[in-house]
Protein backbone atom coordinates (compact mmCIF):
# COMPACT_ATOMS: atom_id res chain seq x y z
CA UNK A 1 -90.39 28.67 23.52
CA UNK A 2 -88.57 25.80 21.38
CA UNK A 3 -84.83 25.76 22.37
CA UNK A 4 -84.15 22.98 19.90
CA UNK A 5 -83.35 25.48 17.08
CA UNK A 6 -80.37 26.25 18.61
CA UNK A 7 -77.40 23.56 18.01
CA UNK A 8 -74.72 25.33 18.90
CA UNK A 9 -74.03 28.96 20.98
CA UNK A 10 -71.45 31.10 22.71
CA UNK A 11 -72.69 32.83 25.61
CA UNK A 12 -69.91 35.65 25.59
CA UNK A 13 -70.33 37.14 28.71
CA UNK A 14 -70.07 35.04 32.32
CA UNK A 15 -68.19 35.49 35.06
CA UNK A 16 -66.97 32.40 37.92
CA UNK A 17 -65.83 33.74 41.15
CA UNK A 18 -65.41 32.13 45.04
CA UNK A 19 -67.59 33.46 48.14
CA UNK A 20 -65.57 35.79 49.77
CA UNK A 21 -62.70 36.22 47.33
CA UNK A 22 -62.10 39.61 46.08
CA UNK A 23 -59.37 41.93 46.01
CA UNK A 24 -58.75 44.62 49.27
CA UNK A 25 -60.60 47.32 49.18
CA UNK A 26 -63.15 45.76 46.10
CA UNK A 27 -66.50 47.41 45.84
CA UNK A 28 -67.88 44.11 45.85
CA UNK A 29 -67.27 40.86 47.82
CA UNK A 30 -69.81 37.60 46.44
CA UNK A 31 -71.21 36.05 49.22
CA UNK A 32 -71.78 33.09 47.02
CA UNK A 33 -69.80 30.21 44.53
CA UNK A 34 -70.45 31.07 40.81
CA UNK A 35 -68.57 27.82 39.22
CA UNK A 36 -67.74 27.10 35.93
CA UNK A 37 -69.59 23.74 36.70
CA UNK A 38 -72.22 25.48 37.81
CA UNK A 39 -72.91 27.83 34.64
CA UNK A 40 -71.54 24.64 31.67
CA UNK A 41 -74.68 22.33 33.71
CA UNK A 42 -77.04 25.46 33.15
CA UNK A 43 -76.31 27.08 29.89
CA UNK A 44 -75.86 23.55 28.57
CA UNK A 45 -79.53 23.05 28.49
CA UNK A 46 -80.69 25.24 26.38
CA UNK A 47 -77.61 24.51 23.81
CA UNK A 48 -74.77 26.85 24.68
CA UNK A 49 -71.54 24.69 23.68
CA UNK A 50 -68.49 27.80 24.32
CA UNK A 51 -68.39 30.92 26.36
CA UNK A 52 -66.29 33.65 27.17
CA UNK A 53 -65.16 34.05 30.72
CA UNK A 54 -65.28 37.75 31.58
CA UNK A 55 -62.93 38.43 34.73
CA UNK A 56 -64.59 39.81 37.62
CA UNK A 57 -63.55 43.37 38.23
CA UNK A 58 -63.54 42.66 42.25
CA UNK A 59 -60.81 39.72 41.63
CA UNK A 60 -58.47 42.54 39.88
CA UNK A 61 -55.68 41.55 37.84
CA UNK A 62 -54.83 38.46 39.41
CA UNK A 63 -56.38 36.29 36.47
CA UNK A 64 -55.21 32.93 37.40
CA UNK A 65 -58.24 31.22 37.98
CA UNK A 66 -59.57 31.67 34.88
CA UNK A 67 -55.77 31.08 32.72
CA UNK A 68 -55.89 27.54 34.39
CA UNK A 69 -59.42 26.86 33.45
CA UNK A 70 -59.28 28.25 29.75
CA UNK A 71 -55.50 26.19 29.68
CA UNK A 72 -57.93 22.78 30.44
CA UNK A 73 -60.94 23.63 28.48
CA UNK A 74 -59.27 25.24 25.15
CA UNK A 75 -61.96 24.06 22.75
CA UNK A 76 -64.91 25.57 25.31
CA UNK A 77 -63.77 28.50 26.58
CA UNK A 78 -62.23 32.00 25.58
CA UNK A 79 -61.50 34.65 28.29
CA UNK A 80 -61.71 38.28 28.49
CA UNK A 81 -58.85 39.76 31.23
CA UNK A 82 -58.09 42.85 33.76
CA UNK A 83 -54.17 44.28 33.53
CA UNK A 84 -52.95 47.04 34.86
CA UNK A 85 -52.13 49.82 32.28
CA UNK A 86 -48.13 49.29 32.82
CA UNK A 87 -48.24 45.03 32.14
CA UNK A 88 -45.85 43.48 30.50
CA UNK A 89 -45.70 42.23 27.03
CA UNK A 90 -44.59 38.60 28.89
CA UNK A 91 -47.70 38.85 30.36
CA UNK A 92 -50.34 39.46 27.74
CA UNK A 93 -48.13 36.53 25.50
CA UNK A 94 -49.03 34.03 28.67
CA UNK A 95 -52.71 35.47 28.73
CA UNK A 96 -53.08 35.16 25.10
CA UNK A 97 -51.08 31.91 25.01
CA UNK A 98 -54.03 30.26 27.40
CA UNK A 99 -57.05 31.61 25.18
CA UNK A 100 -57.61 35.42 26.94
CA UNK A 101 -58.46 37.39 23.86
CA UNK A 102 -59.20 41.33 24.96
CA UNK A 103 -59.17 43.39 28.63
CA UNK A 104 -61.89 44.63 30.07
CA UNK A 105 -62.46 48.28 31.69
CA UNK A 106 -65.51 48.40 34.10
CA UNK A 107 -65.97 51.96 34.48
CA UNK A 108 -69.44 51.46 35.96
CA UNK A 109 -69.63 53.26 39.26
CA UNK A 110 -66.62 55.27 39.19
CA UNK A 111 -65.70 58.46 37.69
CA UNK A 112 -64.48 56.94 34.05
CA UNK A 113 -61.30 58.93 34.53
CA UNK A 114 -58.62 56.45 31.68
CA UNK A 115 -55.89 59.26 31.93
CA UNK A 116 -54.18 56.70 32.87
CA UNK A 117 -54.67 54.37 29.98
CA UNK A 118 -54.54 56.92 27.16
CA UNK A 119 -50.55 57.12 27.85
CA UNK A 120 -50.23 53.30 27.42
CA UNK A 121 -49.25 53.33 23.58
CA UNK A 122 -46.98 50.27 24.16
CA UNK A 123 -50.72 48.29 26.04
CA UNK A 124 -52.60 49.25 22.64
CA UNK A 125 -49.84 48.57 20.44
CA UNK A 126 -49.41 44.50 21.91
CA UNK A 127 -53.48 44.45 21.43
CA UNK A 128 -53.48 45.32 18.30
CA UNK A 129 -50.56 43.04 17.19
CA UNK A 130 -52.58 40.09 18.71
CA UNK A 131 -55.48 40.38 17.53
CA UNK A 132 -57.07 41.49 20.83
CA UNK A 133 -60.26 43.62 21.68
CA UNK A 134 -60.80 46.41 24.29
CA UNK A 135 -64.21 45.55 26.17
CA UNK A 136 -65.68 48.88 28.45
CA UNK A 137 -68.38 48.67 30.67
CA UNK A 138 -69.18 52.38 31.62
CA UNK A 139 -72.60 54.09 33.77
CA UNK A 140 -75.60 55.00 30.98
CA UNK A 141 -74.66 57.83 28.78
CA UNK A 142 -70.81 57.72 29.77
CA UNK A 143 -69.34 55.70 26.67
CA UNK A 144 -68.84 59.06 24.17
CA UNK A 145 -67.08 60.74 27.11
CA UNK A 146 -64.96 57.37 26.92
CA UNK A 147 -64.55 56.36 23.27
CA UNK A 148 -62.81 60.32 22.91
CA UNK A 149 -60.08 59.07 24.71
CA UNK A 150 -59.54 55.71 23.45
CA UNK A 151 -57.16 55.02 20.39
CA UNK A 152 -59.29 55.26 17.31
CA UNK A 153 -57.58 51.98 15.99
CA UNK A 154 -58.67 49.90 18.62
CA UNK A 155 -60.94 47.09 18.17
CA UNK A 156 -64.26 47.37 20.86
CA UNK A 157 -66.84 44.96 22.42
CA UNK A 158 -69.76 46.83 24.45
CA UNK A 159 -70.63 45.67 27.52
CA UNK A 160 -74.92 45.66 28.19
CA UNK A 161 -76.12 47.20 25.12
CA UNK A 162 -73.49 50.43 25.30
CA UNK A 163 -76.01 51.64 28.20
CA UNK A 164 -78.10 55.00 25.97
CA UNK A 165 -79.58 57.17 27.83
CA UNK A 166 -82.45 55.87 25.47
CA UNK A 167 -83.06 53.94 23.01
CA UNK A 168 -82.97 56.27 19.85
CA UNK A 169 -81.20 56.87 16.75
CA UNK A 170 -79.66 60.03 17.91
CA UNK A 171 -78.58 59.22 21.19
CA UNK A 172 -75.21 60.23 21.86
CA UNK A 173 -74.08 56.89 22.99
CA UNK A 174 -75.71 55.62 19.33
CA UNK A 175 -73.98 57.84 17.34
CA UNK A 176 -70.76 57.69 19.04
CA UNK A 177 -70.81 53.75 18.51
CA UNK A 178 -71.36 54.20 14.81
CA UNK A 179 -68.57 57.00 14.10
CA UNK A 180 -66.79 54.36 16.05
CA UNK A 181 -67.65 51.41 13.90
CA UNK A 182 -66.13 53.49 10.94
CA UNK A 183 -62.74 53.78 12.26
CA UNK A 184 -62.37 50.10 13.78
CA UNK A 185 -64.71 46.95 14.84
CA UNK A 186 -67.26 47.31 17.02
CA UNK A 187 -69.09 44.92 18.58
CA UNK A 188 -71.84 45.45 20.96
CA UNK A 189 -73.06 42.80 23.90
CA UNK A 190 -77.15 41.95 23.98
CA UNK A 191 -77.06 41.47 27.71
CA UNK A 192 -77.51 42.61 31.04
CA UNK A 193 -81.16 44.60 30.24
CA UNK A 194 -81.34 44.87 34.22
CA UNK A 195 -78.70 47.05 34.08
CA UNK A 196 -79.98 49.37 31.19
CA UNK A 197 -82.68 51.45 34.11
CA UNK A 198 -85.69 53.02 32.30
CA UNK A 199 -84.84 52.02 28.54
CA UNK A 200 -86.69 49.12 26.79
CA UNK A 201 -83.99 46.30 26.22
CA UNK A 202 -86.05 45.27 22.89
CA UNK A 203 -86.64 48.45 21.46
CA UNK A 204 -82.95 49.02 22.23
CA UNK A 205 -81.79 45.36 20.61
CA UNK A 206 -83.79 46.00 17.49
CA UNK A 207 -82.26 49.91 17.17
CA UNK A 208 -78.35 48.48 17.90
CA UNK A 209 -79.87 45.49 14.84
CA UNK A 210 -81.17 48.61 12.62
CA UNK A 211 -78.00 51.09 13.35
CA UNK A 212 -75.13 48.35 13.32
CA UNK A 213 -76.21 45.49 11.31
CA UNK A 214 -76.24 41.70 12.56
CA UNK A 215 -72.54 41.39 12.19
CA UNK A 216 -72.15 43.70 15.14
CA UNK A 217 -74.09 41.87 17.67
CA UNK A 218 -73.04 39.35 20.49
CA UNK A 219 -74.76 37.54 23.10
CA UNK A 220 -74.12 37.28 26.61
CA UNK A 221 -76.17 36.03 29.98
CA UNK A 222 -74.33 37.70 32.05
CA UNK A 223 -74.11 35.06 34.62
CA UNK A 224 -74.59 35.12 37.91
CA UNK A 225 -76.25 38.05 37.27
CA UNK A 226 -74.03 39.70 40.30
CA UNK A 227 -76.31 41.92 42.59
CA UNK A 228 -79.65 40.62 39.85
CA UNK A 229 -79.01 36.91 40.34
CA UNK A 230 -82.62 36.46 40.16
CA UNK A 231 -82.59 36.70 36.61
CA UNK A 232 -79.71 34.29 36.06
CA UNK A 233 -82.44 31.82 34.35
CA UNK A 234 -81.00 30.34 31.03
CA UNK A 235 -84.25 29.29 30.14
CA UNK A 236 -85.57 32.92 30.98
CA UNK A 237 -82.14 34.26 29.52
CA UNK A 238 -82.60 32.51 26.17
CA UNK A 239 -85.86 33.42 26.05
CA UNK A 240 -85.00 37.03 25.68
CA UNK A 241 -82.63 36.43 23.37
CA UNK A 242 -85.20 35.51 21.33
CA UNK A 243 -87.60 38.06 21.66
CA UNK A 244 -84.75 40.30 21.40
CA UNK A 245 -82.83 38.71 17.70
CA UNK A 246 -84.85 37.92 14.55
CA UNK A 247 -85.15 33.77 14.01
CA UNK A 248 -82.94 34.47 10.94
CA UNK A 249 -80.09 36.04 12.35
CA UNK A 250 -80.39 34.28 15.58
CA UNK A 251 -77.59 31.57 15.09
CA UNK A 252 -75.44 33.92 13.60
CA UNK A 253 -75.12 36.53 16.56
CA UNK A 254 -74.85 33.35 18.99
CA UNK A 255 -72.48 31.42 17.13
CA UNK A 256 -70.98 33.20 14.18
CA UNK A 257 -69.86 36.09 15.16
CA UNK A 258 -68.58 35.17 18.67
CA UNK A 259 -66.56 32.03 16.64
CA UNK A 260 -64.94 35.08 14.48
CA UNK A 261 -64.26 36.93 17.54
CA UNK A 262 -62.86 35.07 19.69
CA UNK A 263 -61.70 31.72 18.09
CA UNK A 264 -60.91 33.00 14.58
């Protein structure tokens, strides 16, 4: 595969954590560093130029580590946070002041109860004023179950290719994202196939290409790959990508749309 086409990319999904850091009682504690050095050396290489730190759910809302890096890199890096469902509006202005852009629900491996987000009008109000997105990572076939609760105004990124049951037209998950799309952006992460069990990740990229359109579509690595590192290979990563987005849209869902998103 010849990387050289691509001049410029934003990997939209990555996460840096600390062996051994997470908050009490986190279903997950990284035995291992995943720098930010670490993943600019590697995803350097094959020509991504941003990304988009995604907070670790296991560090909770504590997002400093990640303001202070996006405060000293503001021209490489965007970041995706975790709040609680009562923060303050002081708060988010910091986080958005430093280059955080959305929050992140990782409902994956709990019972994706939000009854306690679907009473935070003032949370979805502030997001909406600034321009923010609500990312949701949920188990495979949980997102309709989720988006009925959400605000239909909302603005929503994907996480892992929405997770289907299968990769069909008239999968629930499908045809919840695109009654979605109608009410409010939706975008929808190529990423993460280890986490999508039985169902082909290209049959599924070309369907979410078919149902959604190009515009839709992000790309992330996913990086470290937490509990698959031994897929966090750029050159395997990009690779995918590839196989996975046609050679004529394949700037525009790594750099277009992500510059849109996230720095427009």
């Amino acid at each position: 595969m010849n990387f050289s086409m691509l001049k410029n990319g934003v990997d939209t999904h990555f996460h840096v954590f600390k062996a051994g850091v997470a908050t009490e009682g986190a279903r997950y504690v990284p035995r291992y560093n995943a720098l930010l050095a670490d993943w600019t050396q590697q995803s350097q290489q094959v020509g991504i130029t941003r990304g988009v730190w995604v907070q670790p759910s296991f560090l909770g809302t504590d997002n400093q580590l990640m303001v202070e890096a996006l405060k000293a890199h503001p021209d490489m890096l965007r970041g995706i946070a975790v709040v609680s469902p009562d923060v303050s509006l002081e708060t988010l202005t910091v986080l958005h002041d430093a280059g955080v852009r959305g929050i992140r629900l990782n409902l994956a491996g709990t019972p994706h109860d939000i009854s306690e987000w679907t009473q935070t009008d003032r949370l979805w109000q502030a997001i909406n004023s600034m321009g923010w997105h609500l990312e949701i990572h949920t188990d495979q076939g949980k997102l309709p179950s989720v988006l009925q609760q959400l605000p239909s105004d909302i603005a929503l990124v994907i996480d892992h290719m929405a997770k289907p049951s299968e990769a069909a037209s008239d999968d629930p998950t499908i045809l919840s994202i695109k009654h979605r799309a109608n009410l409010a952006p939706v975008y929808v992460k190529l990423s993460g196939a280890y986490r999508l069990g039985q169902v082909d990740s290209t049959k599924l990229a070309t369907l979410l290409l078919n149902e959604l359109g190009s515009e839709a579509l992000l790309w992330g690595s996913d990086w470290p790959c937490t509990n698959h590192e031994a897929f966090a290979d750029f050159n395997a990563l990009i690779e995918q990508a590839h196989a996975w987005i046609p050679a004529n849209i394949f700037e525009h869902v790594l750099w277009a749309n992500p510059m849109k998103l996230y720095w427009g």
